[in-house]
C-alpha atoms as a PDB file:
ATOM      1  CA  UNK A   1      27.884-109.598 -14.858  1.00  0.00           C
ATOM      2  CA  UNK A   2      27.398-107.830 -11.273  1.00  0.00           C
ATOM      3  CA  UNK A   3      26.432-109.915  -8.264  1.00  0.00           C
ATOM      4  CA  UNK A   4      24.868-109.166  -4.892  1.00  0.00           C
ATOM      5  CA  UNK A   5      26.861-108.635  -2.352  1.00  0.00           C
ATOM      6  CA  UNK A   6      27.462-107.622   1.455  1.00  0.00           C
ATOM      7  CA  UNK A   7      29.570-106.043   3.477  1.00  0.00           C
ATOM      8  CA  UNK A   8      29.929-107.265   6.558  1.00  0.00           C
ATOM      9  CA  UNK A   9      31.771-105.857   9.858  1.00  0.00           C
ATOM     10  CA  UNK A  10      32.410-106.479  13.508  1.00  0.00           C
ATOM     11  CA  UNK A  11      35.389-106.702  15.944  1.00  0.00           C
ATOM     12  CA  UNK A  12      37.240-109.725  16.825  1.00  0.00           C
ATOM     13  CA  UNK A  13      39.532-109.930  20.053  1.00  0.00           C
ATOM     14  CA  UNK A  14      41.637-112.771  20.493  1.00  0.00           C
ATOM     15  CA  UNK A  15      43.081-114.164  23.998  1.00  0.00           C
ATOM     16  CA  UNK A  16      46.787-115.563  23.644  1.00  0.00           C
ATOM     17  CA  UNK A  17      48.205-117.210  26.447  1.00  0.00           C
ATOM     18  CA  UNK A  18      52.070-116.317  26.126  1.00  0.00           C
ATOM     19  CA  UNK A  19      55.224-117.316  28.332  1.00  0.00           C
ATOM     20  CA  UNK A  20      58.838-116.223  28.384  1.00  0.00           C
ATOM     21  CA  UNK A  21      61.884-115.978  30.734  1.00  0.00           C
ATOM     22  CA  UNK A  22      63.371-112.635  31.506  1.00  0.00           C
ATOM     23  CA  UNK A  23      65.571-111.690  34.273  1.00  0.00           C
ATOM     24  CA  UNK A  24      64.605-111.041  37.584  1.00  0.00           C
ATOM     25  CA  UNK A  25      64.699-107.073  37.066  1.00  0.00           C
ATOM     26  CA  UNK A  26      62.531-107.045  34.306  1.00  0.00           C
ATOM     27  CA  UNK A  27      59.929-109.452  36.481  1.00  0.00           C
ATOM     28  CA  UNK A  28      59.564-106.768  39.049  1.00  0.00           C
ATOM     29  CA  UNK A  29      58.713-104.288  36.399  1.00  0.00           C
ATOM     30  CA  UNK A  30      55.398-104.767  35.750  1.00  0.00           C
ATOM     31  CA  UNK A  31      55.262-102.350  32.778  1.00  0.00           C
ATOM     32  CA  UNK A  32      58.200-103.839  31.138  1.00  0.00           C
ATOM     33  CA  UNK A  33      56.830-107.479  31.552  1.00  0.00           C
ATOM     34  CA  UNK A  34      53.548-106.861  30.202  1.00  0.00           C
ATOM     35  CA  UNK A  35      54.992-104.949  27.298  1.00  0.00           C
ATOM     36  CA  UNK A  36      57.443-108.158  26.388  1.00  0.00           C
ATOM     37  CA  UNK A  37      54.198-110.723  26.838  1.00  0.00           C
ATOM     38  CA  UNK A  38      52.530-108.191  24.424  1.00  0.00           C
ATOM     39  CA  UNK A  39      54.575-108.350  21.844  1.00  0.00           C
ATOM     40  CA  UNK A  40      54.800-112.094  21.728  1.00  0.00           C
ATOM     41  CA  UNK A  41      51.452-112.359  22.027  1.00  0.00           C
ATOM     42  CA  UNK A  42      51.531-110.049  18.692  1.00  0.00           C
ATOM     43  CA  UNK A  43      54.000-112.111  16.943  1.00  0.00           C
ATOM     44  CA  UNK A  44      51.595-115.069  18.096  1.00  0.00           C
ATOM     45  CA  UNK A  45      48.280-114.165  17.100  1.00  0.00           C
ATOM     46  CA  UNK A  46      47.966-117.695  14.982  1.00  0.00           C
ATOM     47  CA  UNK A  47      47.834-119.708  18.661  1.00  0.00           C
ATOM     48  CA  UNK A  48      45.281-117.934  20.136  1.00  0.00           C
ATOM     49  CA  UNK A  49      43.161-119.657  22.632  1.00  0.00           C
ATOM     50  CA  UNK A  50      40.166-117.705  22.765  1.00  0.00           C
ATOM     51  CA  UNK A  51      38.179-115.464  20.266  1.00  0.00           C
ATOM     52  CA  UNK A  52      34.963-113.276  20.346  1.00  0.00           C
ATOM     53  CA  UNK A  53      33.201-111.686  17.411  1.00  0.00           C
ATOM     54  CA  UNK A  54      30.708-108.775  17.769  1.00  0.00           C
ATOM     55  CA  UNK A  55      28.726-108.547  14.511  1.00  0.00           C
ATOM     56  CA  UNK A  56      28.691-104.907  13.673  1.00  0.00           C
ATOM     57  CA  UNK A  57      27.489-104.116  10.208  1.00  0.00           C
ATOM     58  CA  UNK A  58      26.490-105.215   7.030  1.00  0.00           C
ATOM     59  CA  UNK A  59      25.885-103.290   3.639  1.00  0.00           C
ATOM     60  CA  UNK A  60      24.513-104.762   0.945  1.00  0.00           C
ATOM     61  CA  UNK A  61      26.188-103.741  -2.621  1.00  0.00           C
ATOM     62  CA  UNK A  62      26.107-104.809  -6.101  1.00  0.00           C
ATOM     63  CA  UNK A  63      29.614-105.477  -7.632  1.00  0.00           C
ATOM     64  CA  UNK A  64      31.320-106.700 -10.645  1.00  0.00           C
ATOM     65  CA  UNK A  65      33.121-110.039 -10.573  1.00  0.00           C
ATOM     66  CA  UNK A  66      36.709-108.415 -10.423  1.00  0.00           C
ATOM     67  CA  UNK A  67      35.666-106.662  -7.861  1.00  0.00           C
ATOM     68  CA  UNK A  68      33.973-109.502  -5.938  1.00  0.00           C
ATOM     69  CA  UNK A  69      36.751-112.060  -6.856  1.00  0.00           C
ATOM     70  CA  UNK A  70      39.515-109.428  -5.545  1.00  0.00           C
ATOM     71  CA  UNK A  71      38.105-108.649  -2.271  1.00  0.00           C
ATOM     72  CA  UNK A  72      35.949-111.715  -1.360  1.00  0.00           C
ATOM     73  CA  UNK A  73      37.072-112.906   2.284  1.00  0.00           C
ATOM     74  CA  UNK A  74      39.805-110.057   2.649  1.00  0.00           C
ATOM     75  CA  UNK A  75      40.366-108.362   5.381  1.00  0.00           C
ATOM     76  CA  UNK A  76      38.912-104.786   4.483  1.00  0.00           C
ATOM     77  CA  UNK A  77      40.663-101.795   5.403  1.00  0.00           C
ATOM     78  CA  UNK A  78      38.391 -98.739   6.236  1.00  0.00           C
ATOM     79  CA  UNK A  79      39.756 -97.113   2.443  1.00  0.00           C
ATOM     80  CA  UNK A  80      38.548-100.744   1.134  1.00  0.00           C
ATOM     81  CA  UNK A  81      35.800-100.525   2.088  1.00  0.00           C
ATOM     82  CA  UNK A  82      34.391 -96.921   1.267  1.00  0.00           C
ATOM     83  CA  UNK A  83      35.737 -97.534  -2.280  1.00  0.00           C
ATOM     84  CA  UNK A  84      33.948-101.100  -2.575  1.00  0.00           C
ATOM     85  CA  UNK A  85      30.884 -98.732  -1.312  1.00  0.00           C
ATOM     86  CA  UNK A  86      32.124 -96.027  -4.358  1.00  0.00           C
ATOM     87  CA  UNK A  87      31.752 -99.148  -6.820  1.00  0.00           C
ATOM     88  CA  UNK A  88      28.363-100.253  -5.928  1.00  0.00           C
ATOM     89  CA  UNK A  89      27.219 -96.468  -6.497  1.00  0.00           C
ATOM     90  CA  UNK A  90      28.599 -96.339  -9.802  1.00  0.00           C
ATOM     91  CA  UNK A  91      26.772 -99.737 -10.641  1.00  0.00           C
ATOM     92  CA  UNK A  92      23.793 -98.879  -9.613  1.00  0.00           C
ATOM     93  CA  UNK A  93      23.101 -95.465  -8.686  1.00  0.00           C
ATOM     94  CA  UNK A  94      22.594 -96.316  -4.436  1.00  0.00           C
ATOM     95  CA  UNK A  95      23.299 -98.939  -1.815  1.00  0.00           C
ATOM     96  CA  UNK A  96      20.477-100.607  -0.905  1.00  0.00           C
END
């Protein structure tokens, strides 16, 4: 059986508040410190403080339940997503 669906996209940025100690050379480089804070801040992406969603796109489709069931509430890459796009073609000829 094939259910609606929709695609949905936007962009989500994150603030992380991140300390560390380094020694005093690397504090007066400013390009060095940022780069360290950076990375932790990459490595701790699950204690952001702050986050902001801009609600891009949506496309409806028509799927199959693998399909559905597979990706529903994954994080789509672009591939994903043109091939979930593919699918709904198949199904039904057009994306509505």
């Amino acid at each position: 059986m094939n259910k609606k669906m929709v695609l949905i996209e936007g962009e989500v940025t994150f603030k992380i508040r991140v300390a560390t100690l380094v020694n005093e050379e690397i504090a007066k480089d400013e390009e060095r410190a940022k780069a360290i804070l950076e990375d932790l801040g990459y490595k701790d992406l699950d204690c952001f403080s702050e986050c902001e969603v801009d609600y891009d796109n949506e496309v409806p489709v028509l799927l199959n339940e693998e399909t559905c069931s597979k990706y529903f509430n994954d994080n789509l890459s672009r591939d994903t997503w043109k091939e979930i796009i593919q699918i709904s073609k198949n199904l039904n000829g057009e994306i509505e």
